[in-house]
N, C-alpha and C. Protein backbone atom coordinates (compact mmCIF):
# COMPACT_ATOMS: atom_id res chain seq x y z
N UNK A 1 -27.19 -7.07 -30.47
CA UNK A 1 -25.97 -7.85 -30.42
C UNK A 1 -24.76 -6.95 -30.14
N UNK A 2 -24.95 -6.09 -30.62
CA UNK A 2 -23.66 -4.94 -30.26
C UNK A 2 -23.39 -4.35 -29.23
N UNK A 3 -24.58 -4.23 -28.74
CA UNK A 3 -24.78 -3.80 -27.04
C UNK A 3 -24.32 -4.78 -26.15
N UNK A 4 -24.54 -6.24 -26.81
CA UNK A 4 -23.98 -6.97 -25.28
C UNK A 4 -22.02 -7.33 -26.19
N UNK A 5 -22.15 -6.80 -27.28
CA UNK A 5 -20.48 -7.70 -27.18
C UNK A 5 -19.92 -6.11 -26.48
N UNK A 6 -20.49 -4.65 -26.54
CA UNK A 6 -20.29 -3.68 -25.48
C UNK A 6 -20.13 -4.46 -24.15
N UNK A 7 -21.05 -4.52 -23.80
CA UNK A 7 -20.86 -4.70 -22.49
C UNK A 7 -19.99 -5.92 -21.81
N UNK A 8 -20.16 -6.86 -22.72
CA UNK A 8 -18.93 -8.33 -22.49
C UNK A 8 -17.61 -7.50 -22.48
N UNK A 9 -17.29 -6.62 -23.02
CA UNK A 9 -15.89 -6.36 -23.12
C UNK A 9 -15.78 -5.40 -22.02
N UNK A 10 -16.92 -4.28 -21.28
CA UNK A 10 -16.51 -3.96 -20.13
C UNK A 10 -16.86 -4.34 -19.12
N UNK A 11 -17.53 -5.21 -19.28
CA UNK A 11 -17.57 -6.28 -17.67
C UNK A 11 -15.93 -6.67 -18.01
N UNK A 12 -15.40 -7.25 -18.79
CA UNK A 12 -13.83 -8.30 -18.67
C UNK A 12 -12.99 -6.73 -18.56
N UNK A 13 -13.15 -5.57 -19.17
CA UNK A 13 -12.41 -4.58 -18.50
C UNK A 13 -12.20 -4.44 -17.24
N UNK A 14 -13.48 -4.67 -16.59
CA UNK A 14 -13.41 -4.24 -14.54
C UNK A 14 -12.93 -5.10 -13.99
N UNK A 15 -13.22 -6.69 -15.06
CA UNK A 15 -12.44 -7.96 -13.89
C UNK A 15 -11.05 -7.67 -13.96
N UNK A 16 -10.82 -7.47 -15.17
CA UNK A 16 -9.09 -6.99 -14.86
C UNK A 16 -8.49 -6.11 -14.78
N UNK A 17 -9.11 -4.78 -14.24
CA UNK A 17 -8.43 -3.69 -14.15
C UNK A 17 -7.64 -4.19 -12.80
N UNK A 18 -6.54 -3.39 -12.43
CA UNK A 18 -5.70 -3.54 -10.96
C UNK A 18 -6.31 -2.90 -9.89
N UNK A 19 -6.44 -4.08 -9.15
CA UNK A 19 -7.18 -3.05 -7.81
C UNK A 19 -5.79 -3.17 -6.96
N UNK A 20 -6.06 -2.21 -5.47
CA UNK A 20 -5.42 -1.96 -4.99
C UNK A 20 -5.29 -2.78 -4.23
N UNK A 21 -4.29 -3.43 -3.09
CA UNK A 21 -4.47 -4.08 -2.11
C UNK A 21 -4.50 -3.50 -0.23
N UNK A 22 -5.40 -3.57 0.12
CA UNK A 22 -5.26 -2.96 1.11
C UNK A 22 -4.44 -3.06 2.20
N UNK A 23 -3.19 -2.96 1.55
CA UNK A 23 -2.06 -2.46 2.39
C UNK A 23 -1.20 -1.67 1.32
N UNK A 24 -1.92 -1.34 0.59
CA UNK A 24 -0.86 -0.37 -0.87
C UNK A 24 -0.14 0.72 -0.36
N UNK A 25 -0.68 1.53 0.67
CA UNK A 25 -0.19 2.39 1.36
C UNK A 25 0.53 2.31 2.57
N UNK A 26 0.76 1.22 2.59
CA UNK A 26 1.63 0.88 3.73
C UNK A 26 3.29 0.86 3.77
N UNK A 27 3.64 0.56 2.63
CA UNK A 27 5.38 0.68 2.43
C UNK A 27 5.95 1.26 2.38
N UNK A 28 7.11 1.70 2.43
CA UNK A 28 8.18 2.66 2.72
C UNK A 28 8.10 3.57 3.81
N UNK A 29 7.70 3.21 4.81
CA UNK A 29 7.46 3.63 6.27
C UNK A 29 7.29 2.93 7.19
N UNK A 30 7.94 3.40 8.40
CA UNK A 30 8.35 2.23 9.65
C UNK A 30 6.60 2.25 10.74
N UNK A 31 6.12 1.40 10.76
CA UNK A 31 5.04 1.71 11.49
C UNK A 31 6.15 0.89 13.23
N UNK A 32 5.36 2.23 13.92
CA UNK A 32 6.13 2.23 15.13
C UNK A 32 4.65 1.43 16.75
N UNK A 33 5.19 0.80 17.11
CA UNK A 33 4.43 -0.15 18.42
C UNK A 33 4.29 0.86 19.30
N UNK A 34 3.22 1.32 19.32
CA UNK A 34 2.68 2.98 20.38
C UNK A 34 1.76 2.40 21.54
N UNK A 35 1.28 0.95 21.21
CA UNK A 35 0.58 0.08 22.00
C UNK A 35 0.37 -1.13 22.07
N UNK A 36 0.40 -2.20 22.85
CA UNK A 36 -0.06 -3.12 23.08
C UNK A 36 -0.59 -4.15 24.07
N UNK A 37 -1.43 -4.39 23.64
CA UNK A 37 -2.38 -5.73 24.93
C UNK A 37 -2.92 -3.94 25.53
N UNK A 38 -3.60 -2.64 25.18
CA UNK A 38 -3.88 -1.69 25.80
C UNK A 38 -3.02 -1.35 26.57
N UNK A 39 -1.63 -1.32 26.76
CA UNK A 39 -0.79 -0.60 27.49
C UNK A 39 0.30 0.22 26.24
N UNK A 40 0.12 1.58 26.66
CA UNK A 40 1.05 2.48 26.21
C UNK A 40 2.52 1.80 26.17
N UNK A 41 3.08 2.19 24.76
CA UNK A 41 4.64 1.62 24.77
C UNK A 41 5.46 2.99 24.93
N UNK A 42 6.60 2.63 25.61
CA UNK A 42 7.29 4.23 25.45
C UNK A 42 8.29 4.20 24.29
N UNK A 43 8.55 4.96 24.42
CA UNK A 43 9.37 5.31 22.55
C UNK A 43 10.61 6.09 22.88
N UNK A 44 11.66 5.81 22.78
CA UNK A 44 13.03 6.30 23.10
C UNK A 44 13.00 7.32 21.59
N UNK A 45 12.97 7.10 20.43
CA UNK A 45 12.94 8.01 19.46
C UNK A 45 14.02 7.09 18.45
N UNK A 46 14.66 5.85 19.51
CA UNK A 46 15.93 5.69 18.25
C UNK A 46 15.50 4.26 17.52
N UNK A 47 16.99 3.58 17.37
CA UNK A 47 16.57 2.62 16.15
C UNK A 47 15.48 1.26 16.96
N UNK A 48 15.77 0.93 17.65
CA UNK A 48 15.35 0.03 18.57
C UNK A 48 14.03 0.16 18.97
N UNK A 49 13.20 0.89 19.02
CA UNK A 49 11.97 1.41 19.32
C UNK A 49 11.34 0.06 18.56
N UNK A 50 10.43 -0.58 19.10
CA UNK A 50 9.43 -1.53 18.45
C UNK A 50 8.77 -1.59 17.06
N UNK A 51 9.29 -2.20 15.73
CA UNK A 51 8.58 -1.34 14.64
C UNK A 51 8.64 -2.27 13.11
N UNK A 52 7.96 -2.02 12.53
CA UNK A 52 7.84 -2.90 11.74
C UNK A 52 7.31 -2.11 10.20
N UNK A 53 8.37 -2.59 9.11
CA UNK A 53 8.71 -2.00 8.06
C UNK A 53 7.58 -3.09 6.46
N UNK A 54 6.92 -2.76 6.03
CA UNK A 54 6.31 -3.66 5.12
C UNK A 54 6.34 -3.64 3.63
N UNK A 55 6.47 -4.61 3.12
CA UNK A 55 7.10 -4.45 1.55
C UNK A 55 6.38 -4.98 1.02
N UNK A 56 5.37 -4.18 0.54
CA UNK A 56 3.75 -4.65 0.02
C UNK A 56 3.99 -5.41 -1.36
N UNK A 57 5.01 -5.67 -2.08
CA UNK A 57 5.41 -6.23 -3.06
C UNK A 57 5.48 -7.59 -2.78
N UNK A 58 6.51 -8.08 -2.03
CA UNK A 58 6.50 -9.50 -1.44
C UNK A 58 5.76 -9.69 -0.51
N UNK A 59 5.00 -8.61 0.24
CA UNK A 59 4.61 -9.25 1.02
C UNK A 59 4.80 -9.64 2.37
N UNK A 60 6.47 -9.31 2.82
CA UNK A 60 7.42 -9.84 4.11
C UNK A 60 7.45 -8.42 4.73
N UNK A 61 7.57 -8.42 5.66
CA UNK A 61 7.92 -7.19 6.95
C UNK A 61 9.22 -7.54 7.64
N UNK A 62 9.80 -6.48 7.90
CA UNK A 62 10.49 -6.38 8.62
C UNK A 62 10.75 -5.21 9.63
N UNK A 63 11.91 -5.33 10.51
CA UNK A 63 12.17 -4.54 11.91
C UNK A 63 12.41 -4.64 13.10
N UNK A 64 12.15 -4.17 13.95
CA UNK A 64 12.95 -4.55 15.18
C UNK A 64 12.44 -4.80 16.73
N UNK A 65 12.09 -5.98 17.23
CA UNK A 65 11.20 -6.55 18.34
C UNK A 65 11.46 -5.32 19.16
N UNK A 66 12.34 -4.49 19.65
CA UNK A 66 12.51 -3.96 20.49
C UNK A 66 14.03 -3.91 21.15
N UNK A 67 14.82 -5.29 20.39
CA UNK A 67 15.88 -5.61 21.10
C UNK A 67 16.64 -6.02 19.66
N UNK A 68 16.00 -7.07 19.15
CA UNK A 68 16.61 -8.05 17.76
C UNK A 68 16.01 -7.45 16.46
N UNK A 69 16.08 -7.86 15.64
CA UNK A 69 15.83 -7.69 13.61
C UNK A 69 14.77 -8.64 13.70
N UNK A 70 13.78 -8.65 13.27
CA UNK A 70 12.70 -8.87 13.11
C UNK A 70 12.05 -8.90 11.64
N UNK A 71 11.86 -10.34 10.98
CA UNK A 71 11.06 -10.52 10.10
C UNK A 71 10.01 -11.47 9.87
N UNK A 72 9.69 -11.10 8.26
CA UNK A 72 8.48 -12.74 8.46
C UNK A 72 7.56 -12.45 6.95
N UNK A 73 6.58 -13.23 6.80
CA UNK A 73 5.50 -12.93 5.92
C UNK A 73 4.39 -12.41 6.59
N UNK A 74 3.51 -12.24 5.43
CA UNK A 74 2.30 -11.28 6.22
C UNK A 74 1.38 -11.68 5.05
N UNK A 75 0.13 -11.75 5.11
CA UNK A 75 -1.08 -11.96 4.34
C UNK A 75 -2.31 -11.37 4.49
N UNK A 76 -2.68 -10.10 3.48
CA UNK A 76 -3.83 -9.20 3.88
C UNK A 76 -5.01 -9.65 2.66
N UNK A 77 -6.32 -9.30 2.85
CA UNK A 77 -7.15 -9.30 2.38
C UNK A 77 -8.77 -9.01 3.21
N UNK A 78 -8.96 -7.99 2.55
CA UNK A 78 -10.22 -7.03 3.18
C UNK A 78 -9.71 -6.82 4.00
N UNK A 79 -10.32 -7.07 5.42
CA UNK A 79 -10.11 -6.76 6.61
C UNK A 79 -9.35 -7.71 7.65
N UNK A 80 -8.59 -8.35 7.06
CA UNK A 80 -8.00 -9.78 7.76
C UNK A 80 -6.56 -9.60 7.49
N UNK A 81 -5.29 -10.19 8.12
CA UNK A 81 -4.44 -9.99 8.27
C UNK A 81 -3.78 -11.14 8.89
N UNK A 82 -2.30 -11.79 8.66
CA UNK A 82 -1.59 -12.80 9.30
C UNK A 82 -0.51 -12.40 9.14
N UNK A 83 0.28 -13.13 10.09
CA UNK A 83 1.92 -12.65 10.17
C UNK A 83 2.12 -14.23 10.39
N UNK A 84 3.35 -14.87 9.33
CA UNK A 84 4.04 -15.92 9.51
C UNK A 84 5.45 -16.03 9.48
N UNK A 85 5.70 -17.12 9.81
CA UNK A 85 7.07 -16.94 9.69
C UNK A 85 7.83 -15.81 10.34
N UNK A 86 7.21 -15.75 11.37
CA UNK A 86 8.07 -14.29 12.32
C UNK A 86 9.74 -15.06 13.03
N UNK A 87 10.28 -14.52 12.31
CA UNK A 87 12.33 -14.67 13.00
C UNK A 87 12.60 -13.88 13.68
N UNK A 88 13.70 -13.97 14.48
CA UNK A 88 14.18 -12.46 14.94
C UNK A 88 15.57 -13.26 15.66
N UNK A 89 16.83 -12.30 15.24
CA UNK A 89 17.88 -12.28 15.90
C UNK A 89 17.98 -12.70 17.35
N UNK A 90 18.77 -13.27 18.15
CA UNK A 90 19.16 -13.74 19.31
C UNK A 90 19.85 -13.13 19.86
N UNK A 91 20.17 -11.99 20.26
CA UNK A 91 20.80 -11.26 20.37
C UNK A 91 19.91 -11.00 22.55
N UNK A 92 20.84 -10.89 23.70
CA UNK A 92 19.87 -10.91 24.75
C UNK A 92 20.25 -9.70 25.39
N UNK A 93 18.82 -9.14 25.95
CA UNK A 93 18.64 -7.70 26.18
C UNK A 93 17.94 -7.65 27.39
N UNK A 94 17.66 -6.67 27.85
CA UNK A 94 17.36 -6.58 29.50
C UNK A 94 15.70 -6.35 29.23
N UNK A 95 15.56 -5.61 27.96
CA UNK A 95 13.72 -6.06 27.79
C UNK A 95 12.87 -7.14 27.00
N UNK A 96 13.69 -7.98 27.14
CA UNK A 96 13.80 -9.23 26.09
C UNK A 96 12.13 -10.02 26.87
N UNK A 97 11.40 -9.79 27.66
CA UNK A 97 10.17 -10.04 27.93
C UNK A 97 9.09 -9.57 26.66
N UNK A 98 9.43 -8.10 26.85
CA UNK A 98 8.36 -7.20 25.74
C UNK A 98 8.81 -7.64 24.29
N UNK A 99 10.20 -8.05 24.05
CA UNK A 99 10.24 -8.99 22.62
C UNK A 99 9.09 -9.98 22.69
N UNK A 100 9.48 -10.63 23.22
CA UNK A 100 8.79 -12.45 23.45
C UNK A 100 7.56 -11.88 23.02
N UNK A 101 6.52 -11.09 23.95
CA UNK A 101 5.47 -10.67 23.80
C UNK A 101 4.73 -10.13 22.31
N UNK A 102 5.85 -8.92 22.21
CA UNK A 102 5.40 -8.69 20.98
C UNK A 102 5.35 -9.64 19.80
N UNK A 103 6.52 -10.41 19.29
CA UNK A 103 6.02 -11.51 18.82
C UNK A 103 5.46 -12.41 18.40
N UNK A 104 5.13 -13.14 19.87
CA UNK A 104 3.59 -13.91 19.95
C UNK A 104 2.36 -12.77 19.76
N UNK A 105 2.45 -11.60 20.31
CA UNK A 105 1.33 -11.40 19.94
C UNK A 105 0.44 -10.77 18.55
N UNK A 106 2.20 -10.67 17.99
CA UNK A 106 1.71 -10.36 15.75
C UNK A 106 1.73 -11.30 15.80
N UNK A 107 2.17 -12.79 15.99
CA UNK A 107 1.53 -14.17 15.50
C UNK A 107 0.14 -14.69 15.40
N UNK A 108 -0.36 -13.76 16.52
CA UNK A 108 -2.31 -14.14 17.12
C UNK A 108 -2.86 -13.39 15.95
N UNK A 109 -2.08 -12.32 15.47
CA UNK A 109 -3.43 -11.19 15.03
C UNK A 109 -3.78 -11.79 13.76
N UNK A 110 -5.22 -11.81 13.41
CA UNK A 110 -6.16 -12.24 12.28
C UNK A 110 -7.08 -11.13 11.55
N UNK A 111 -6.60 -9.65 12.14
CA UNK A 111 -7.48 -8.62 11.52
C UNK A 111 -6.85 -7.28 11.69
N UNK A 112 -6.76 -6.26 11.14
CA UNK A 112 -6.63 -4.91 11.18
C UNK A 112 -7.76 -3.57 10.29
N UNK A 113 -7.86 -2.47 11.16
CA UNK A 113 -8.32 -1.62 11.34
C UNK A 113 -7.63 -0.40 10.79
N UNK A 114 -7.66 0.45 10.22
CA UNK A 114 -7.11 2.22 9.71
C UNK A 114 -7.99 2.61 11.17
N UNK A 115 -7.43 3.50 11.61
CA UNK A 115 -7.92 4.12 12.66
C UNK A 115 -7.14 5.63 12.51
N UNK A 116 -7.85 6.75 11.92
CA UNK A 116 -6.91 7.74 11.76
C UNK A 116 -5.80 7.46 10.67
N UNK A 117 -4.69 7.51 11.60
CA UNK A 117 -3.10 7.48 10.86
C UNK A 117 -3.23 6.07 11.46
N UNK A 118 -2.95 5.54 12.57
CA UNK A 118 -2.64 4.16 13.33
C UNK A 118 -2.97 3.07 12.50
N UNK A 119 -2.64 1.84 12.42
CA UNK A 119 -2.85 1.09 11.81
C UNK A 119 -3.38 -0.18 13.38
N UNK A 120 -4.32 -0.59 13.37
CA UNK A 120 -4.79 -1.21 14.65
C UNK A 120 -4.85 -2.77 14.18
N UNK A 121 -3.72 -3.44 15.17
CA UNK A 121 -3.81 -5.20 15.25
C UNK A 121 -4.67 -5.44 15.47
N UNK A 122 -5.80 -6.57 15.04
CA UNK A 122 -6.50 -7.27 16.48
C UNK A 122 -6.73 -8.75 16.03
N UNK A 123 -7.01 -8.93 17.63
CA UNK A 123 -7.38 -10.75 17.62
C UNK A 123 -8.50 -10.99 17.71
N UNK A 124 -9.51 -11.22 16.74
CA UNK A 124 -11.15 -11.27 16.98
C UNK A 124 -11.40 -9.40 16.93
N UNK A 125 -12.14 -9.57 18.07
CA UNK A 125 -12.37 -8.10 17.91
C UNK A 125 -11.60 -7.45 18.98
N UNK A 126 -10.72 -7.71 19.52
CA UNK A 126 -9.76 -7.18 20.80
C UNK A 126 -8.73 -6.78 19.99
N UNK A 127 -8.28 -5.26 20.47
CA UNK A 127 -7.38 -4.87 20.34
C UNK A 127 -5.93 -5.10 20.54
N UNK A 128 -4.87 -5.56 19.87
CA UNK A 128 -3.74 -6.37 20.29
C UNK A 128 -2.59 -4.87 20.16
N UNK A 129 -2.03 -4.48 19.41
CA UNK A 129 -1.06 -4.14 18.82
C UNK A 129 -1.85 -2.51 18.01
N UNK A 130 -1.22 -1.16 18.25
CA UNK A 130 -1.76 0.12 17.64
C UNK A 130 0.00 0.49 16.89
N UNK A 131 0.00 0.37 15.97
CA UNK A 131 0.98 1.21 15.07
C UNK A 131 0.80 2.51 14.75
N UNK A 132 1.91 3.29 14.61
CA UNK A 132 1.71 4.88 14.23
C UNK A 132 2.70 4.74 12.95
N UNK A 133 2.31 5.50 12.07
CA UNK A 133 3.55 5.71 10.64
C UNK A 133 4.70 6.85 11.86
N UNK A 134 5.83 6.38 11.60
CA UNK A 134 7.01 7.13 11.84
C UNK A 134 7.49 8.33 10.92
């Protein structure tokens, strides 16, 4: 009898210890748009560069399409991933195409990858979107 009220109490230890969420390591750093749809992005170095900031607490991201301020929610678990509620400033710019794009295409993504440092979008199993930590 002593052995299992042992073990009842560390089985209910492991259900509630805190696990991590796999994006714990993701906050307080700008992950920067180095790729998408497989085409190289170029990177000026400044604020505007394509990039997206995540606040693993709430949950919401933010940053900058390329042109506008850029936010939204986000929802991870295992290997799956959503972006909702994506906003972004109105503000009109001469690469205001590669906004639009980028956009819609964190709206599609349903999964991500650690690849190295990169953090890899994808839609199914296609590669959408490659982030680098800044």
């Amino acid at each position: 009898m002593k052995y299992l009220f042992v073990l009842f109490i560390a089985v209910i230890g492991f259900n509630c210890s805190p696990k991590l969420s796999p994006d714990a390591g993701w906050g307080h750093q700008q992950w920067v748009v180095v790729e998408m749809r497989k085409v190289p992005v170029q990177q000026s170095g400044g604020r505007r560069d394509a990039h997206i900031t995540f606040d693993v607490t709430t949950k919401k991201f933010s940053g900058n399409g390329g042109c506008n301020q850029i936010n939204g929610n986000y929802s991870v678990d295992k290997n799956e991933i959503t972006f909702t509620e994506v906003l972004s400033t109105k503000m009109s710019c001469n690469d205001i195409e590669f906004e639009n794009t980028f956009l819609s295409t964190l709206a599609s993504i349903d999964r991500y990858e650690i690849r190295g440092t990169d953090l890899v979008l994808k839609k199914k199993k296609e590669t959408m979107l490659v982030l680098r930590p800044k």
